[in-house]
C-alpha atoms as a PDB file:
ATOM      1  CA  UNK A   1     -17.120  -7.997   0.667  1.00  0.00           C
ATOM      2  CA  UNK A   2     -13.901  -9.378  -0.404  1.00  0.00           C
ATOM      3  CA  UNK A   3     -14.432  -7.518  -3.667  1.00  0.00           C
ATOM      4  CA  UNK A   4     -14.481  -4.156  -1.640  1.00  0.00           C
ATOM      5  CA  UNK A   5     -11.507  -5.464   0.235  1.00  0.00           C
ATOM      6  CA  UNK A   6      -9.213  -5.954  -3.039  1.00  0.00           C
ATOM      7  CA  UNK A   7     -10.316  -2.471  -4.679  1.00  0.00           C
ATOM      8  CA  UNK A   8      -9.503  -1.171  -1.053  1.00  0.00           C
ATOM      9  CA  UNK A   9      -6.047  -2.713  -0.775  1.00  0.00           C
ATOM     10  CA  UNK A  10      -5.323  -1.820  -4.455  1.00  0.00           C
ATOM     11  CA  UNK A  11      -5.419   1.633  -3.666  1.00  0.00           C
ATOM     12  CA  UNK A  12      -3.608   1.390  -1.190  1.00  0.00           C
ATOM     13  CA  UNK A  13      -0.699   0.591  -2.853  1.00  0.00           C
ATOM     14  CA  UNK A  14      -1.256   2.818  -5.648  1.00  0.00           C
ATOM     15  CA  UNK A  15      -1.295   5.340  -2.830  1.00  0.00           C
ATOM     16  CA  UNK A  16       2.024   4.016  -1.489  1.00  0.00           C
ATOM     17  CA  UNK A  17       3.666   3.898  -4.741  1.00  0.00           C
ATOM     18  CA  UNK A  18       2.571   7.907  -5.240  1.00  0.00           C
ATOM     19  CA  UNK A  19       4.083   8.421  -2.110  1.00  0.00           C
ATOM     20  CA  UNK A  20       7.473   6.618  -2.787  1.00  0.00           C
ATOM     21  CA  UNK A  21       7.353   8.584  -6.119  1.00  0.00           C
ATOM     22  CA  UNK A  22       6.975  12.099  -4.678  1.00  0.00           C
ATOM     23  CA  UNK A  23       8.975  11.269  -1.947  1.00  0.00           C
ATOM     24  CA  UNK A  24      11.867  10.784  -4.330  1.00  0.00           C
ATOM     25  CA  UNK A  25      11.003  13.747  -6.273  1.00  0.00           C
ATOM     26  CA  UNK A  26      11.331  16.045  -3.428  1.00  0.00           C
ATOM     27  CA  UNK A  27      13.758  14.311  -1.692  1.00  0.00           C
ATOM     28  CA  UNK A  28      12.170  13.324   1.285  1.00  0.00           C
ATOM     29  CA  UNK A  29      13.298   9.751   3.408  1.00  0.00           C
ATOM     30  CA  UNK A  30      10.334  10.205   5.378  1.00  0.00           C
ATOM     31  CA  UNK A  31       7.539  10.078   2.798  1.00  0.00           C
ATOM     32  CA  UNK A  32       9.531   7.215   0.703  1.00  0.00           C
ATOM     33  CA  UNK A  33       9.534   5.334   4.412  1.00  0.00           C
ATOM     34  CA  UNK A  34       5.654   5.944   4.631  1.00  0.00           C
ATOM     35  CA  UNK A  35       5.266   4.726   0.944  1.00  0.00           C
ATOM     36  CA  UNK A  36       7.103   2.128   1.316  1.00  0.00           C
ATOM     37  CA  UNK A  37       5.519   1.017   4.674  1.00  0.00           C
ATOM     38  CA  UNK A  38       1.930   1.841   3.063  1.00  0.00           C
ATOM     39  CA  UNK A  39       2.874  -0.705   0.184  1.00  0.00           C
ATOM     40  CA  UNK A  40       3.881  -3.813   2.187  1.00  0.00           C
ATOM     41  CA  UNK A  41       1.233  -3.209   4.641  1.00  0.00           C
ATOM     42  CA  UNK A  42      -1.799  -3.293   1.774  1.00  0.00           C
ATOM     43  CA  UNK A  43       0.094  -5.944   0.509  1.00  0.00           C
ATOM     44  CA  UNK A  44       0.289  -8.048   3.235  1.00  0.00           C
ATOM     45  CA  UNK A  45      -3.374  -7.167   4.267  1.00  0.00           C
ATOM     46  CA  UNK A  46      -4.110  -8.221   0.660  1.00  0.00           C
ATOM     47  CA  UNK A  47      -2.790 -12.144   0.865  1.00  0.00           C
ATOM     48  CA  UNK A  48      -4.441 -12.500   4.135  1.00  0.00           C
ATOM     49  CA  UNK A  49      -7.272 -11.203   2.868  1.00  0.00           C
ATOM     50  CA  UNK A  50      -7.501 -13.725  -0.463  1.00  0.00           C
ATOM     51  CA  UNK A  51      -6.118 -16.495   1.816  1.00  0.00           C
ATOM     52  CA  UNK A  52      -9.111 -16.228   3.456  1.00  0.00           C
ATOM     53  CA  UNK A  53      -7.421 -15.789   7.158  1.00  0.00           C
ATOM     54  CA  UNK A  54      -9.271 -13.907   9.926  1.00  0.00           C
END
């Protein structure tokens, strides 16, 4: 399950970092934000997830 998890939070921020990316291209603060807040959120979900927390 924690395999699923990781695949799971690493598209996430692949997701994220498409969004930042686009959101730069077409010069748009509110899909960077989203990207951005996409990102640290997988992220975060990601060390609580390998840290084993609940």
């Amino acid at each position: 399950m924690r395999y699923v998890l990781s695949v799971g939070v690493v598209l996430a921020v692949a997701l994220g970092v498409a969004g930042i990316v686009h959101g730069e291209a077409d010069d748009s603060p509110g899909l960077q934000l989203l990207g951005v807040v996409l990102v640290l959120g997988a992220v975060a979900f990601g060390i609580r997830n390998l840290r084993g927390g609940s």
